[in-house]
N, C-alpha and C. Protein backbone atom coordinates (compact mmCIF):
# COMPACT_ATOMS: atom_id res chain seq x y z
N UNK A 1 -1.39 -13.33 8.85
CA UNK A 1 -1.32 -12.55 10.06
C UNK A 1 -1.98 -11.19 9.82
N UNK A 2 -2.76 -10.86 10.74
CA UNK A 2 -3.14 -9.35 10.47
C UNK A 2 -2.96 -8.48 11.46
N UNK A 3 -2.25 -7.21 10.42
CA UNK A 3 -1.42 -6.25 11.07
C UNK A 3 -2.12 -5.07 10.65
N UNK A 4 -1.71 -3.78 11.73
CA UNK A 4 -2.32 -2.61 11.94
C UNK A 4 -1.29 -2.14 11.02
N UNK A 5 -1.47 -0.70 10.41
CA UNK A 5 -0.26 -0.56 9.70
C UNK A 5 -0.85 1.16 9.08
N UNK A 6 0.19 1.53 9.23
CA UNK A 6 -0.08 3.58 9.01
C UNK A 6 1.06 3.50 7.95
N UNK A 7 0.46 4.55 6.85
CA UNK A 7 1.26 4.61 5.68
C UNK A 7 1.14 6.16 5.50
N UNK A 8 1.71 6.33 4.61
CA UNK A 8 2.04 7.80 3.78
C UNK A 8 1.85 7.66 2.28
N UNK A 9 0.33 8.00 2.27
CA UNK A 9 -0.15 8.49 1.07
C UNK A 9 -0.57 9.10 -0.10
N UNK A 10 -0.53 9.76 -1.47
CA UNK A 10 -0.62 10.80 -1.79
C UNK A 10 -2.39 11.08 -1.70
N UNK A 11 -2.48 9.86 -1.89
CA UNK A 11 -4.44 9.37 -2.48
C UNK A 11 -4.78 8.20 -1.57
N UNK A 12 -5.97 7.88 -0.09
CA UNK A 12 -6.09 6.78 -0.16
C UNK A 12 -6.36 5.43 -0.74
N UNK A 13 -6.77 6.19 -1.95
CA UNK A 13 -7.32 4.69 -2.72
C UNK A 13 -6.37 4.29 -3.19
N UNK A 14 -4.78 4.97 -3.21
CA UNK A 14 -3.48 4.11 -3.54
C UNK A 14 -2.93 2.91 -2.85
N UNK A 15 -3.83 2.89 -1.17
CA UNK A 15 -3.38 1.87 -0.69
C UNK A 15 -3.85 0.75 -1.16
N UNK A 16 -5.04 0.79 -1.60
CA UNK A 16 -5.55 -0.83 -2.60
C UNK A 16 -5.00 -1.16 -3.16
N UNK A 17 -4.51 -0.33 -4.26
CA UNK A 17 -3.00 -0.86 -5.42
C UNK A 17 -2.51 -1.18 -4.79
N UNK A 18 -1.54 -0.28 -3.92
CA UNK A 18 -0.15 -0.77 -3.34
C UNK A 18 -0.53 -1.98 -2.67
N UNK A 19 -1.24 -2.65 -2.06
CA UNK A 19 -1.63 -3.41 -1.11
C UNK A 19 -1.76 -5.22 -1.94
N UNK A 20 -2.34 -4.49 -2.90
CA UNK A 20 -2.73 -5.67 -4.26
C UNK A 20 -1.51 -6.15 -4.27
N UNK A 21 -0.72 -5.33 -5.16
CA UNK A 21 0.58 -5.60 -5.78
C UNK A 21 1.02 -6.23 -4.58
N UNK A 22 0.97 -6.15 -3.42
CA UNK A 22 2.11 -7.19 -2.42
C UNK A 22 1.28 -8.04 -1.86
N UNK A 23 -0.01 -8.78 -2.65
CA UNK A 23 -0.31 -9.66 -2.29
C UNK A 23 -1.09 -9.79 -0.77
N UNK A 24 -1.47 -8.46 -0.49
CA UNK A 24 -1.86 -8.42 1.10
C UNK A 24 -3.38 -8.13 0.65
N UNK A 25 -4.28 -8.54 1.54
CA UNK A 25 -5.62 -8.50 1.58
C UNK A 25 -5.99 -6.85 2.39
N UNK A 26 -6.99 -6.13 2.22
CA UNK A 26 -6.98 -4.56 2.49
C UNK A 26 -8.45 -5.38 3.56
N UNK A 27 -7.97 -5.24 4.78
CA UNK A 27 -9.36 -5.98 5.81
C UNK A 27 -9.68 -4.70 6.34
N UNK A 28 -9.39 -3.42 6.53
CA UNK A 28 -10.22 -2.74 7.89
C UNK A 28 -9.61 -1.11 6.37
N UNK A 29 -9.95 -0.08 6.65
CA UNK A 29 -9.34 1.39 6.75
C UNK A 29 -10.15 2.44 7.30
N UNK A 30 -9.16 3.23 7.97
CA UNK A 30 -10.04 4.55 8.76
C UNK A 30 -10.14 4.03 10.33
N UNK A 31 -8.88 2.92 10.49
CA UNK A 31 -9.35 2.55 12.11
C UNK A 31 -9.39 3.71 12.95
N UNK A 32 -9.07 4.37 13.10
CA UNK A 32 -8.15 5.36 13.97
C UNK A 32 -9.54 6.36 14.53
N UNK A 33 -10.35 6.66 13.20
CA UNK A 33 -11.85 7.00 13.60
C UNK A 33 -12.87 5.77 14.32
N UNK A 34 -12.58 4.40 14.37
CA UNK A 34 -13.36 3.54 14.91
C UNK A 34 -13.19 3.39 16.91
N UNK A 35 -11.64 3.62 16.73
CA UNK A 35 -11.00 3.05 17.64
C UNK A 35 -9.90 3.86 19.17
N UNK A 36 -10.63 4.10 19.89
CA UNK A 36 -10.10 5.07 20.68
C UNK A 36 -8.70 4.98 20.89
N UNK A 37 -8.67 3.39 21.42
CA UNK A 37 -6.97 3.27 21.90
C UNK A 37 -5.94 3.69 20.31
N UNK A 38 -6.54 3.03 19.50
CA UNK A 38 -5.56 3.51 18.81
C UNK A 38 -5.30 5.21 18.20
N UNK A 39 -6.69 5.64 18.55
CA UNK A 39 -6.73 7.26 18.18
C UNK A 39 -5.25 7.87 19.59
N UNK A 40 -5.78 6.86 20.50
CA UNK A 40 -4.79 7.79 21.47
C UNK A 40 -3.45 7.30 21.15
N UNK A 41 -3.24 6.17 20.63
CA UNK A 41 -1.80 5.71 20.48
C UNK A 41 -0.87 6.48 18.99
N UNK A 42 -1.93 7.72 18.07
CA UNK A 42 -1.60 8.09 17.04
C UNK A 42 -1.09 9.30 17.65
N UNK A 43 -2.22 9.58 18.78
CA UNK A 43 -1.44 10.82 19.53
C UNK A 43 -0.49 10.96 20.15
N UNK A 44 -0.12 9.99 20.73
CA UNK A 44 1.13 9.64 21.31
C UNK A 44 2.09 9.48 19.89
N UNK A 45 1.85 9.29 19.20
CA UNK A 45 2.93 9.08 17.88
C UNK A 45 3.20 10.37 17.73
N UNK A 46 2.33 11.60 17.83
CA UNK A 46 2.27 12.96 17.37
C UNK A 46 3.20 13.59 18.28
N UNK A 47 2.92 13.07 19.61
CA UNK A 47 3.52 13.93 20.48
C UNK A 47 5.22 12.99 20.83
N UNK A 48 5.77 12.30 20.26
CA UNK A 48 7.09 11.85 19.78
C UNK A 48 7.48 12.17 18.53
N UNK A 49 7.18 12.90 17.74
CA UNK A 49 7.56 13.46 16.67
C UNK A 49 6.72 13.25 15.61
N UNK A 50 5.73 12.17 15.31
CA UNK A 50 5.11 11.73 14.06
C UNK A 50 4.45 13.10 13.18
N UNK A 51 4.67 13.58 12.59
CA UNK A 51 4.16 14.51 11.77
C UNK A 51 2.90 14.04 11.01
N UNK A 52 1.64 15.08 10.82
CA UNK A 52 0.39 14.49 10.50
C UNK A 52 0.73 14.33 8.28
N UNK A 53 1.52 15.64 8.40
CA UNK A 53 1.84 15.11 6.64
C UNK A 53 3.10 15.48 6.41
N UNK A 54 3.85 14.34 5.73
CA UNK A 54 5.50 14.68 5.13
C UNK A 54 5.32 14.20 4.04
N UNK A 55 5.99 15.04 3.18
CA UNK A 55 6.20 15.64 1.92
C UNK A 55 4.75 15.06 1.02
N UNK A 56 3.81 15.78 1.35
CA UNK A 56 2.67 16.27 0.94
C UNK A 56 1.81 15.18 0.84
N UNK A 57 2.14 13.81 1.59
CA UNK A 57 1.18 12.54 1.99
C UNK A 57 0.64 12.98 3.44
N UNK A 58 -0.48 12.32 3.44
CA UNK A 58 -1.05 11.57 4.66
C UNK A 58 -0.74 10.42 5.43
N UNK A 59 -1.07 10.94 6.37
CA UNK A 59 -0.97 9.16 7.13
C UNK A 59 -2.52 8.39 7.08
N UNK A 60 -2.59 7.31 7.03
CA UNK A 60 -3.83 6.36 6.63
C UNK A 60 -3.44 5.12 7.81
N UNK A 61 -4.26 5.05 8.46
CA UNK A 61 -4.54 3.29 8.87
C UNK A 61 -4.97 2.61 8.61
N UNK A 62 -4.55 0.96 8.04
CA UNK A 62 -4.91 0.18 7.53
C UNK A 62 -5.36 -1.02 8.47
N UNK A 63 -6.18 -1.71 8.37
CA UNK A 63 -5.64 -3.56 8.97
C UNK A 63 -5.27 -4.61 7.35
N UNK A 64 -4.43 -4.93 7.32
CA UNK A 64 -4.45 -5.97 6.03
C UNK A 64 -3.66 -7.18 6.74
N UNK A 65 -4.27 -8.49 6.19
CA UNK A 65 -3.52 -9.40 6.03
C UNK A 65 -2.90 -10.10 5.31
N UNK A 66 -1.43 -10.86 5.35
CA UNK A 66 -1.07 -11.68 4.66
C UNK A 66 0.21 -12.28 5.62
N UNK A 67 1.14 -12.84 4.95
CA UNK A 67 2.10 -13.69 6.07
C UNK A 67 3.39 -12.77 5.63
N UNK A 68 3.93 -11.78 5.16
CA UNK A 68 4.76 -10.99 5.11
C UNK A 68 5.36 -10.92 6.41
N UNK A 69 6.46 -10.68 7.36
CA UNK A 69 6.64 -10.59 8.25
C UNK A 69 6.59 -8.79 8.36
N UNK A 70 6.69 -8.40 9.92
CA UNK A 70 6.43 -6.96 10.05
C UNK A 70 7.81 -6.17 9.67
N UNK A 71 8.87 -6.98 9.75
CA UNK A 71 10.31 -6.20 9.13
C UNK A 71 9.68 -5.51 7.58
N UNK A 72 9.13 -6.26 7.04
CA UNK A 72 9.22 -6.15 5.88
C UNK A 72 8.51 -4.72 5.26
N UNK A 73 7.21 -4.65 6.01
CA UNK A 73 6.77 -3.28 5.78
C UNK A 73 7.40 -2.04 6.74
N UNK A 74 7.75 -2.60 7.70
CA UNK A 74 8.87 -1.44 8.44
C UNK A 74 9.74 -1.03 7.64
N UNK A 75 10.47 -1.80 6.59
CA UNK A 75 11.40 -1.17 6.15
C UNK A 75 11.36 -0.61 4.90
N UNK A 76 9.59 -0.31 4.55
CA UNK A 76 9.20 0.41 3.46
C UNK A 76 9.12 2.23 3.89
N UNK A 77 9.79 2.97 2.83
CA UNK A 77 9.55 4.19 2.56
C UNK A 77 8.21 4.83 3.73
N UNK A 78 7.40 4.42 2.79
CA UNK A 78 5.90 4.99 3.13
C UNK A 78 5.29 4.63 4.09
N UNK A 79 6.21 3.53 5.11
CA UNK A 79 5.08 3.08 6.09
C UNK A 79 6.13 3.55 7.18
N UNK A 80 5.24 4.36 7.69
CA UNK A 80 5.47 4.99 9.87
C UNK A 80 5.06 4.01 10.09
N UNK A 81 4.40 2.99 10.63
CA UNK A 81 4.15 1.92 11.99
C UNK A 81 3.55 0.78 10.84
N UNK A 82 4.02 -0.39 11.46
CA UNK A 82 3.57 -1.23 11.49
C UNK A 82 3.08 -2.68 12.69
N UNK A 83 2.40 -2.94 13.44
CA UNK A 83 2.43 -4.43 14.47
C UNK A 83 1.70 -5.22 14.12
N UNK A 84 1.56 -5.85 14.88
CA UNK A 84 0.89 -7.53 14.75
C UNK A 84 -0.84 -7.19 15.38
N UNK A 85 -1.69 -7.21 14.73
CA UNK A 85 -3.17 -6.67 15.24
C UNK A 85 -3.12 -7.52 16.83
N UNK A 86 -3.20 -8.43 16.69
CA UNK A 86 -3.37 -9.73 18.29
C UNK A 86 -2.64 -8.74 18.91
N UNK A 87 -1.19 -8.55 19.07
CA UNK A 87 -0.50 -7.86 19.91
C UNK A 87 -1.50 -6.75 20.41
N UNK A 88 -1.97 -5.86 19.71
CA UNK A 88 -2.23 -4.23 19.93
C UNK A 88 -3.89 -4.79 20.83
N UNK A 89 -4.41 -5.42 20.20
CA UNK A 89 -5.58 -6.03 21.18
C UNK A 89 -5.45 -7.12 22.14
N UNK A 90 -3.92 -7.48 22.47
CA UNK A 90 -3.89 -7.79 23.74
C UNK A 90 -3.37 -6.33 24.87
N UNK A 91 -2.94 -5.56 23.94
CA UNK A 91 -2.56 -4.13 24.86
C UNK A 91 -3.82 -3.73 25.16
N UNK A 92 -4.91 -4.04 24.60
CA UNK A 92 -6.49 -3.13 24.88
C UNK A 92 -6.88 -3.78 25.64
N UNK A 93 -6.72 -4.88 26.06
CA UNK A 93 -7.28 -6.25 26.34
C UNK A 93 -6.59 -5.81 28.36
N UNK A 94 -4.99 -4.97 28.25
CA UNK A 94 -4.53 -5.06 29.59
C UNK A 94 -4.70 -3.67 29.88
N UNK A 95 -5.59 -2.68 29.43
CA UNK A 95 -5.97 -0.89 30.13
C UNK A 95 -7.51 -1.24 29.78
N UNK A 96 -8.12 -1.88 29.39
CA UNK A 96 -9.65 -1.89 29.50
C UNK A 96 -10.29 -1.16 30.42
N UNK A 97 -9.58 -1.55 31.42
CA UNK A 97 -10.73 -1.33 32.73
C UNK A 97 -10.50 0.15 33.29
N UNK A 98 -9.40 1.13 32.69
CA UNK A 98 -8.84 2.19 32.77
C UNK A 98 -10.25 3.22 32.22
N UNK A 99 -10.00 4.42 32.95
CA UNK A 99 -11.02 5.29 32.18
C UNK A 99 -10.30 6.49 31.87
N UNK A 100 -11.17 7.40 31.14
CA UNK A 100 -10.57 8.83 31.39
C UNK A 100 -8.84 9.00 31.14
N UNK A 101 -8.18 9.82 31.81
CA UNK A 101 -7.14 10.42 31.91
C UNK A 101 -6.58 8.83 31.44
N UNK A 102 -6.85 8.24 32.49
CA UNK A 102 -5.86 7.09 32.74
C UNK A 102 -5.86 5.91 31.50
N UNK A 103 -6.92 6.12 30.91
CA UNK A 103 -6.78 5.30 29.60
C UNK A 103 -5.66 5.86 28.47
N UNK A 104 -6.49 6.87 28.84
CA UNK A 104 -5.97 7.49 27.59
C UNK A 104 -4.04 7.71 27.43
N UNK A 105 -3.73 7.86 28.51
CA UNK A 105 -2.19 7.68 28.99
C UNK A 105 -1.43 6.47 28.59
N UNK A 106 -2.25 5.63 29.07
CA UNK A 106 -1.61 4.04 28.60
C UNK A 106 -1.95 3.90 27.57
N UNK A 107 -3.09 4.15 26.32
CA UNK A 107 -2.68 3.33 25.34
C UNK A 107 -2.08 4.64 24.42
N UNK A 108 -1.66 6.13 24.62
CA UNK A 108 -0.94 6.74 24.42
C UNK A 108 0.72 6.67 24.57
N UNK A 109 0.70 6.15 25.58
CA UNK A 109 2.06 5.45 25.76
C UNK A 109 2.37 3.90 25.14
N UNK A 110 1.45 3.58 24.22
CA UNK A 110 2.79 2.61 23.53
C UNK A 110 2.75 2.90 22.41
N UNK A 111 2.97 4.10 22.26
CA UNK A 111 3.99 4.99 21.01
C UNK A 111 5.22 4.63 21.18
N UNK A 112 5.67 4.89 22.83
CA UNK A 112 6.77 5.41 23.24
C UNK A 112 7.49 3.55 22.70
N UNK A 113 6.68 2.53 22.47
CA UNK A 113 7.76 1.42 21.83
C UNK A 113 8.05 1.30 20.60
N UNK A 114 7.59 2.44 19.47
CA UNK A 114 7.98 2.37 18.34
C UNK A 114 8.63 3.91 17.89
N UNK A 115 9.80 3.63 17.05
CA UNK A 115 10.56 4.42 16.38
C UNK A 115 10.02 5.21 15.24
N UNK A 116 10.15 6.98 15.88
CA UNK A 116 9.58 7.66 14.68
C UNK A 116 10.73 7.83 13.27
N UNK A 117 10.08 7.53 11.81
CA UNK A 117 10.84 7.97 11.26
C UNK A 117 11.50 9.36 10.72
N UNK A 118 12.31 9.71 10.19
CA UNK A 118 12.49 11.03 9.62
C UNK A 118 11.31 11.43 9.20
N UNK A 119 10.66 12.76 9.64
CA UNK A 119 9.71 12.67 9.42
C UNK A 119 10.08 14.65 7.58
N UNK A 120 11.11 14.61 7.81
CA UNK A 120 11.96 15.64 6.42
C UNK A 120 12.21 14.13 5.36
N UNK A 121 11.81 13.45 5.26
CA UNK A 121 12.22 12.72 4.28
C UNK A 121 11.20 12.43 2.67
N UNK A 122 11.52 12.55 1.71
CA UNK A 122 10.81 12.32 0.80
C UNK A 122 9.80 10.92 0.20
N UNK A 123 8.86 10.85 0.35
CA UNK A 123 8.02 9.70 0.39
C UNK A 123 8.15 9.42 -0.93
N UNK A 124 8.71 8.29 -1.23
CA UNK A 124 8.49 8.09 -3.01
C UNK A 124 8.24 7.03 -3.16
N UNK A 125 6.62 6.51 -3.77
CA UNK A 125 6.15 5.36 -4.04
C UNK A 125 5.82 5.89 -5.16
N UNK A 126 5.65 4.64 -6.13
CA UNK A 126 4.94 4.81 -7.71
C UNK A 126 4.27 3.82 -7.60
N UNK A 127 2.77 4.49 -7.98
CA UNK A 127 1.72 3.25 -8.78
C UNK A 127 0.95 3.48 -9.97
N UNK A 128 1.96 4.89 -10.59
CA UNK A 128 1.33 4.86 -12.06
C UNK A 128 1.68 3.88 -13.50
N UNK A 129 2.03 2.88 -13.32
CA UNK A 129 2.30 1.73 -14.07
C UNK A 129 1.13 1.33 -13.94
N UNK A 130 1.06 0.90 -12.45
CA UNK A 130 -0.80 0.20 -12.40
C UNK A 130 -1.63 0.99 -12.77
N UNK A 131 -1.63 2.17 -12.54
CA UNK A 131 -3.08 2.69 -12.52
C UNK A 131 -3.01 3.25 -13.82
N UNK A 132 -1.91 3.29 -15.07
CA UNK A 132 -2.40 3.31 -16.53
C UNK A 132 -2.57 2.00 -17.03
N UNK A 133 -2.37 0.82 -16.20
CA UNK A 133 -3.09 -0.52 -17.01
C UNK A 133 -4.56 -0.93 -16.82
């Protein structure tokens, strides 16, 4: 399955490790510069609370696949959002024909279906095991 997915990073090139290690394939990064709806749907994350850096990571967009279900990276530390890619391009698929103001509203508004996390919370991933082997 391939899923859109925003993480909290110290380094992007940590998401390759991290990504390796769980067996997920690294298919797309940097959507967010490719892709309007989702640039507007990050803004809409911003303007519900998403903070651009907590505790001294970034946020990164990914596409990766593998058959993990989406609980599973939701309920990682480091990852703010995760969905199902099909889903988010059937949402593009129903404001297409929208322009201007009005695009940008709707695919800004489906922020408003995902839960921001603490955004005071301490991000703690390790991948210096890997990256001294």
């Amino acid at each position: 399955m391939l899923k859109h997915i925003a993480v909290r990073l110290q380094k992007v090139h940590h998401a390759e490790i991290g990504f390796s290690l769980k067996n997920a394939k690294l298919v797309n990064a940097a959507l967010e510069k490719r892709d309007p709806a989702l640039k507007n749907l990050l803004e809409g994350l911003n303007r519900n609370g998403l903070e651009y850096v907590v505790d001294g990571c970034d946020l990164y967009w990914f596409q990766i696949e593998d058959e993990r279900p989406l609980s599973f990276y939701a309920s990682l530390n480091e990852v703010e959002c995760v969905f199902d890619s099909s889903w988010f391009e059937t949402e593009k698929e129903k404001i297409r024909h929208l322009s201007g103001v009005r695009y940008f509203d709707a695919s800004a508004g489906l922020a408003d279906q995902f839960v921001i996390k603490d955004q005071q919370r301490a991000i703690d991933y390790d991948i210096s095991l890997v990256a001294a082997a």
